[in-house]
Protein backbone atom coordinates (compact mmCIF):
# COMPACT_ATOMS: atom_id res chain seq x y z
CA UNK A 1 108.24 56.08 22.54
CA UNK A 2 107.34 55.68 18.95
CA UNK A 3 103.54 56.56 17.93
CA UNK A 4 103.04 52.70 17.07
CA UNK A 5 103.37 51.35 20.28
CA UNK A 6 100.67 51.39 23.43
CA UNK A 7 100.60 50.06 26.76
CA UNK A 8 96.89 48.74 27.73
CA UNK A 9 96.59 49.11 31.86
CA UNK A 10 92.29 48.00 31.05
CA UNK A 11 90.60 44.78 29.02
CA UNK A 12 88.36 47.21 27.39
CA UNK A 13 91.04 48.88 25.61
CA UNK A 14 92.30 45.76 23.41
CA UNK A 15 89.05 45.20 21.05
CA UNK A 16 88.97 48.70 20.93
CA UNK A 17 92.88 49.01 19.04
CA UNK A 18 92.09 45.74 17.16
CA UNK A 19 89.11 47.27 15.91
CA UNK A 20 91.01 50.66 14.87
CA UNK A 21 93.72 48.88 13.87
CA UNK A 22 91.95 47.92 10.75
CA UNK A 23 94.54 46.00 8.58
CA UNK A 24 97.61 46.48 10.09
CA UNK A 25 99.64 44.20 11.90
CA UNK A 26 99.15 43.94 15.64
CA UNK A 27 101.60 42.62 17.62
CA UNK A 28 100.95 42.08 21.02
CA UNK A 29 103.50 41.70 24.19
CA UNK A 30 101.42 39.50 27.34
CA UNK A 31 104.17 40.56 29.28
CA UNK A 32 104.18 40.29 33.43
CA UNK A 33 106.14 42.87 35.76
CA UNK A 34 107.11 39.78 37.95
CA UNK A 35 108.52 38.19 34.83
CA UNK A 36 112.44 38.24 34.28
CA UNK A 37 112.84 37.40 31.07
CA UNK A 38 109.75 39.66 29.56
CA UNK A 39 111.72 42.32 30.91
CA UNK A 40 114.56 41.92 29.58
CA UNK A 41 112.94 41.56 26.22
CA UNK A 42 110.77 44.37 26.91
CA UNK A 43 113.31 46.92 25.15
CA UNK A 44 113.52 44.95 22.32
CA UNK A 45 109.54 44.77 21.36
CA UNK A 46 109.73 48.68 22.01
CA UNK A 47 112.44 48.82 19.54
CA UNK A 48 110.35 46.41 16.79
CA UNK A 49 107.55 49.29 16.99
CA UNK A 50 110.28 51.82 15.75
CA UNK A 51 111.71 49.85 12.91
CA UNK A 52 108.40 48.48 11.57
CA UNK A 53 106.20 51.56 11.63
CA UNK A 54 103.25 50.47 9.89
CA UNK A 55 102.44 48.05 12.22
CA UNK A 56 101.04 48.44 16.00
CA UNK A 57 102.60 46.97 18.64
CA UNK A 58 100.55 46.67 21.90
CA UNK A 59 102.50 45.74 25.51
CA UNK A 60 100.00 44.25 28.14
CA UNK A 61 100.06 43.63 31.41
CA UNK A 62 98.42 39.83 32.44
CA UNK A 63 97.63 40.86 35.71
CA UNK A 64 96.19 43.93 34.50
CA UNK A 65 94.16 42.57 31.59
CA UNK A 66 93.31 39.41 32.92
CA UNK A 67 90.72 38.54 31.00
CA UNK A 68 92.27 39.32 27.42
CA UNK A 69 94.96 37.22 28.54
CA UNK A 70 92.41 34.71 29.39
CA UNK A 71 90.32 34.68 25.83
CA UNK A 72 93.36 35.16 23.50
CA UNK A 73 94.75 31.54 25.81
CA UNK A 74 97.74 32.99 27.51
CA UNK A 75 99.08 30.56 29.88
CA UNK A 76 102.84 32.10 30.53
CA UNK A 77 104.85 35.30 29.90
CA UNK A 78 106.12 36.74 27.57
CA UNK A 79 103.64 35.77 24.82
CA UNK A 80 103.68 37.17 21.31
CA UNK A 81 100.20 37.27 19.53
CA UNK A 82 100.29 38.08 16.08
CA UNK A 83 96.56 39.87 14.64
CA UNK A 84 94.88 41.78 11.49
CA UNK A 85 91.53 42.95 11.12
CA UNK A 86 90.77 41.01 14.44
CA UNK A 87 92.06 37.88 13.40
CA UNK A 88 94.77 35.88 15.09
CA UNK A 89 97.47 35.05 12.72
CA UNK A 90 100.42 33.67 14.87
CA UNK A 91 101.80 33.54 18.58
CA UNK A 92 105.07 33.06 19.89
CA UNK A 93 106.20 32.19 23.44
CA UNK A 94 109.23 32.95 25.00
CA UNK A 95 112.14 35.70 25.39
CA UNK A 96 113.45 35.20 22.11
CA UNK A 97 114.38 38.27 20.36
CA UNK A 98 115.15 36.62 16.87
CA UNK A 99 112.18 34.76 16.72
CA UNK A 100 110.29 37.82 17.49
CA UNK A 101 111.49 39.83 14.56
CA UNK A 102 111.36 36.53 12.22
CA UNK A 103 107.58 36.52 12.89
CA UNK A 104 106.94 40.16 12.30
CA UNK A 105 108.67 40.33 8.96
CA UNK A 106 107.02 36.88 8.29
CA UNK A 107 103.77 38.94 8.75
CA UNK A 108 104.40 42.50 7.97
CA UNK A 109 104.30 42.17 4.10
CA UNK A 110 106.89 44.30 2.07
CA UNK A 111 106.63 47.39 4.36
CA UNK A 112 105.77 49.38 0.85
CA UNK A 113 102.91 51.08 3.93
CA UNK A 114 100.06 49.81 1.32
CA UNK A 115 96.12 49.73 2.58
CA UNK A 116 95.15 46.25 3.46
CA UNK A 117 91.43 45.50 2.63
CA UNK A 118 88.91 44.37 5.49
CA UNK A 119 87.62 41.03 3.85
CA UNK A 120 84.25 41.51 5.36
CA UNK A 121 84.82 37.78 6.53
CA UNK A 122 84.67 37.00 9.88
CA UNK A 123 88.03 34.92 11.13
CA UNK A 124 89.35 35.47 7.52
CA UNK A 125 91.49 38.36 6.07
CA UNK A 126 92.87 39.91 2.80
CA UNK A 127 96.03 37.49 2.59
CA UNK A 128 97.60 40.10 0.09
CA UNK A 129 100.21 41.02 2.86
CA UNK A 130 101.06 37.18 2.44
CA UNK A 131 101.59 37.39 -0.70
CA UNK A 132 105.71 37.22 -1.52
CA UNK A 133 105.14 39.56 -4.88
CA UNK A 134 108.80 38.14 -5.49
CA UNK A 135 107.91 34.72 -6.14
CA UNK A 136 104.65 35.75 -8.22
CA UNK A 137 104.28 35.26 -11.88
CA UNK A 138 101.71 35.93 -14.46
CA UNK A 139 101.90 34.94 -18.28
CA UNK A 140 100.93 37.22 -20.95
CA UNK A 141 100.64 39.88 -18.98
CA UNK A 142 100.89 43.44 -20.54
CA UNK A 143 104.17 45.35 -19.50
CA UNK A 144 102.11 48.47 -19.00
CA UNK A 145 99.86 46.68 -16.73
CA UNK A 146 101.61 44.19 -14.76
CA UNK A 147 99.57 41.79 -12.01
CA UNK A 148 100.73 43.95 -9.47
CA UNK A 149 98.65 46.69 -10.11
CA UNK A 150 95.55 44.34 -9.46
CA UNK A 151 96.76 43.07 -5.75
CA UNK A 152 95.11 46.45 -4.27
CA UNK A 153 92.42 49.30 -4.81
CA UNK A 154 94.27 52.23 -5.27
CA UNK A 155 93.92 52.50 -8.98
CA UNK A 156 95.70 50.69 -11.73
CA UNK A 157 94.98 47.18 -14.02
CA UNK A 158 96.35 43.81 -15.05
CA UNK A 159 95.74 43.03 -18.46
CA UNK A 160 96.55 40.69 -20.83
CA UNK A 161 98.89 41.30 -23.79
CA UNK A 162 98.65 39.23 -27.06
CA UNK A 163 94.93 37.48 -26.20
CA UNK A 164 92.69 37.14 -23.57
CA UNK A 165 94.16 34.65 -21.82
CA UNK A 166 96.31 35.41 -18.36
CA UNK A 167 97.98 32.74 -15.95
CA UNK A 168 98.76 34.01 -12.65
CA UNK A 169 101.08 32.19 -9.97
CA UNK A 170 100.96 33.49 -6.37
CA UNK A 171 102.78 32.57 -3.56
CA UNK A 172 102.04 32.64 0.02
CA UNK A 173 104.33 33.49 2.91
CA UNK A 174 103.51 30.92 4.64
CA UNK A 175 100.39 27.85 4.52
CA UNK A 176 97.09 29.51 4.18
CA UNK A 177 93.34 28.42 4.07
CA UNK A 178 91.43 29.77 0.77
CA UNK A 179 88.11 30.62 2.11
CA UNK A 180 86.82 33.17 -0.99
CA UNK A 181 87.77 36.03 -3.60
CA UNK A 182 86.40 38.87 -4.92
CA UNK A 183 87.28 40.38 -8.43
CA UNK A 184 86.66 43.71 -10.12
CA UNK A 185 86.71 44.15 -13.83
CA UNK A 186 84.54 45.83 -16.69
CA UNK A 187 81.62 44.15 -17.88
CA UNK A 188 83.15 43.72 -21.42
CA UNK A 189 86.20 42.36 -21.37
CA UNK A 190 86.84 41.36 -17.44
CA UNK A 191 87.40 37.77 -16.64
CA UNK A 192 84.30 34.86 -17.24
CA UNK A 193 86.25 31.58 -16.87
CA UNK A 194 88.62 30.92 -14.00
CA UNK A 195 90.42 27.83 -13.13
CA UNK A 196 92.26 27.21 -9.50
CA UNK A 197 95.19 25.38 -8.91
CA UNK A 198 97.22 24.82 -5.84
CA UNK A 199 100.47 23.88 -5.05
CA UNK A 200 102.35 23.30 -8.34
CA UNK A 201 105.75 23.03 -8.32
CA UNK A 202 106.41 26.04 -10.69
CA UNK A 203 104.01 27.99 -13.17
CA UNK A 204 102.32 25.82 -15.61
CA UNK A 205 102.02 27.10 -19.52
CA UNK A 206 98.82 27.46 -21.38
CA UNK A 207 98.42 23.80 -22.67
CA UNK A 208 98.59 22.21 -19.30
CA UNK A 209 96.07 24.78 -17.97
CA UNK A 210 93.81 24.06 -20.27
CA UNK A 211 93.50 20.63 -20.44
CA UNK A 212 94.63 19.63 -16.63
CA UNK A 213 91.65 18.79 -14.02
CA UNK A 214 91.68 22.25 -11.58
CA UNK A 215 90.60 21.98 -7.94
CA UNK A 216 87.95 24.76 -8.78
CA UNK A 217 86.22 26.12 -11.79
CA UNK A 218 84.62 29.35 -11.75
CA UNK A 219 82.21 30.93 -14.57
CA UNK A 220 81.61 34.58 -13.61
CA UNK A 221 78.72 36.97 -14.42
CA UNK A 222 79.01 40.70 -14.83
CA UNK A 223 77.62 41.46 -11.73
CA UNK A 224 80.29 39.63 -9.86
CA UNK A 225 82.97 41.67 -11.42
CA UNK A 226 81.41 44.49 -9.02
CA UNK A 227 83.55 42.84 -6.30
CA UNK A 228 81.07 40.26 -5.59
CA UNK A 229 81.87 37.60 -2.72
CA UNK A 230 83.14 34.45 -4.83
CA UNK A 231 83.19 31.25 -2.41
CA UNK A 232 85.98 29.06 -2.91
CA UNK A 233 85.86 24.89 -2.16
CA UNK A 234 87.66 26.29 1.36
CA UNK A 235 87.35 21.97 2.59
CA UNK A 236 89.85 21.24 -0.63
CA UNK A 237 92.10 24.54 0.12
CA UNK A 238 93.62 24.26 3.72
CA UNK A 239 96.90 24.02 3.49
CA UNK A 240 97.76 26.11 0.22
CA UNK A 241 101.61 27.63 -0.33
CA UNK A 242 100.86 29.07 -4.17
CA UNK A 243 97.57 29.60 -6.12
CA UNK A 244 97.71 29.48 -9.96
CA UNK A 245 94.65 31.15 -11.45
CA UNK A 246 93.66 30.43 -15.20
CA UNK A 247 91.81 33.25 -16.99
CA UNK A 248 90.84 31.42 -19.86
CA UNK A 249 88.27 33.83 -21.72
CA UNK A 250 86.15 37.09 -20.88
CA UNK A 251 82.56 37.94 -20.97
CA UNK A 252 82.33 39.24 -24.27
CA UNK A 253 85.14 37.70 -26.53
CA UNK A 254 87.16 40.81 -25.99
CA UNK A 255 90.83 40.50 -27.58
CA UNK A 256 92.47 41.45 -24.08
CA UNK A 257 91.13 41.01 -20.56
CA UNK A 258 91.08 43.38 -17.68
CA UNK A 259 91.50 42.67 -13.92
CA UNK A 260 91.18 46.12 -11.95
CA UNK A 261 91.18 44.40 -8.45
CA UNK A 262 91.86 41.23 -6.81
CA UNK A 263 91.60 40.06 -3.54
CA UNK A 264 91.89 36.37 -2.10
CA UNK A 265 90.47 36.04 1.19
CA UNK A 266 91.84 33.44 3.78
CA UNK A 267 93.44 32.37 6.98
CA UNK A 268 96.73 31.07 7.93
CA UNK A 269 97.28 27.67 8.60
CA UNK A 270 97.79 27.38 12.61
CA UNK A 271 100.33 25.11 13.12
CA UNK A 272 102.04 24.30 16.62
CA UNK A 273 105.86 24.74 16.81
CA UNK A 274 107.39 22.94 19.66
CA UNK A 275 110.27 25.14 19.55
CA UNK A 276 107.64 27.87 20.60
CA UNK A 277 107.38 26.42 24.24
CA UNK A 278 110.52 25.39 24.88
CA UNK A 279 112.35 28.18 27.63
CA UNK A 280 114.55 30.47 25.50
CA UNK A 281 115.51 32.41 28.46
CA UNK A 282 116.00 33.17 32.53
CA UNK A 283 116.05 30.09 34.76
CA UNK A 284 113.08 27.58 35.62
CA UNK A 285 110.42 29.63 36.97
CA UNK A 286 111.91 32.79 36.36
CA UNK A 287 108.28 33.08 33.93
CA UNK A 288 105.27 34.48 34.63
C-alpha cells in the first residue's frame, strides 16, 4: 500500500487529513462494501495513489463515516471528491476509471512535487496548481529571470528586460473564480500599476494594453509588495480561463521591474456534468 493512500474507519479522521494535507491534492473514494461496482474500481484508486505520489488519496467507508458522507452531499457510491487546503474542487460519480484519472491530472498540476501556498482565504486556494505553465506567456521578460520563477516562494524573480514594463498571460486549467492576489517585490523597483484582463483570445502587445479599458486597475503601495492581501472585483471574475496582467510602471521609475512572488487566489468554477450521474458501471441497483 503506497504511503499516500489511507482508509478512514471514523468521521473524526477526515478534517483531521484535510487539515494536514495542507496543499496537496486530496482525492477521496465514498466507496460502500455492499457496492459492486466501487469494488471493482477499488484497485484502480489504490493504484492512482502510486502513480501520483504527491497527492493523498483517502478511501471511505459511507456506512462507516456517515456523517462526512452526509456534509460533503454523498448520495450514491462510488463518489470521487476532489479537495486542497480544505476546499472542494471537483467530484465525480460513478465506476469510471478514465474519468477518474482525467480529473486527477486535471487537478494535480505538473507533478514537478512543488509547495502549494495556503491562501489564508477561506473556500479559496492558491490556483497556481491550475495554472498550465505551457500555455503562459510574459513579454519582455528577462531570460535570466523568466515568470516562472515568480509562480512560487522558494527563491528566484521575474523581471523585466529592456524597460519596466512586463505583460503576463496565464492560463487556467480549467474556469476559475478570481477572488484576490498577493505580490512580493522590493520597494524600489517592484510593480505600482497593474491592469487585469480576462479572457483574451491570445496575448495582447503593449499598445493595446495600454490604451484598452481593463476589468481592474490596481495602484500598489510599498507596503503591499510585503505580500499584502490585494482584493480583486471577484463579482466581474467568475468564470475566468486566462488572466493577462499589465505591469505598466514601478514605484520609483526604476529602468527594470522586479516580481519575487506571485500568487492569485481563487476557486474553481463548479459546474454540473450530466455525464457525472449517468451509471458507468454494474447493473441497476448494483450502487450503493
Amino acid at each position: 500500500m503506497a504511503a499516500n493512500f489511507k482508509v478512514l474507519s471514523e468521521d473524526s479522521q477526515f478534517q483531521v487529513e484535510l487539515t494536514q494535507a495542507g496543499g496537496k491534492l486530496v482525492v477521496t473514494d465514498f466507496t460502500s462494501a455492499r457496492c459492486g461496482p466501487c469494488q471493482r474500481i477499488a484497485p484502480v484508486f489504490e493504484e492512482m495513489a502510486r502513480r501520483f505520489p504527491n497527492a493523498i488519496f483517502l478511501k471511505i467507508d459511507v456506512n462507516q463515516c456517515p456523517t462526512t458522507s452526509a456534509s460533503q452531499g454523498v448520495t450514491a457510491a462510488p463518489t470521487f471528491i476532489f479537495f486542497r487546503n480544505k476546499t472542494k474542487l471537483d467530484s465525480l460519480q460513478g465506476a469510471d476509471p478514465e474519468g477518474l484519472e482525467a480529473r486527477i491530472r486535471q487537478h494535480y498540476g505538473d507533478g514537478e512535487g512543488e509547495e502549494v501556498e495556503d491562501s489564508g482565504v477561506p473556500g479559496h486556494i492558491d490556483l497556481m496548481p491550475m495554472i498550465n505553465k505551457a500555455g503562459c506567456e510574459c513579454l519582455n521578460e528577462s531570460d535570466d529571470h523568466p515568470f516562472t520563477q515568480a509562480l512560487s516562494s522558494s527563491g528566484g524573480y521575474m523581471e523585466s528586460d529592456t524597460d519596466e514594463q512586463l505583460i503576463l498571460y496565464l492560463s487556467f486549467s480549467q474556469a476559475v473564480k478570481l477572488h484576490s492576489m498577493r505580490i512580493k517585490g522590493p520597494s524600489e523597483n517592484g510593480p505600482k500599476t497593474l491592469k487585469l484582463f480576462i479572457n483574451q483570445p491570445h496575448t495582447i502587445d503593449f499598445d493595446t494594453a495600454e490604451s484598452a479599458n481593463p476589468v481592474q486597475e490596481l495602484t500598489l503601495a510599498p507596503k503591499d509588495l510585503d505580500g499584502e492581501l490585494i482584493p480583486l472585483k471577484f463579482v466581474k471574475l467568475q468564470n475566468v480561463m486566462n488572466l493577462t496582467i499589465f505591469f505598466k510602471d514601478n514605484q520609483t521609475g526604476e529602468e527594470t521591474t522586479q516580481v519575487s512572488y506571485l500568487q492569485i487566489i481563487g476557486s474553481p468554477v463548479q459546474t454540473t456534468k450530466m455525464s457525472d450521474f449517468k451509471r458507468v458501471t454494474g447493473k441497476k441497483g448494483e450502487s450503493h
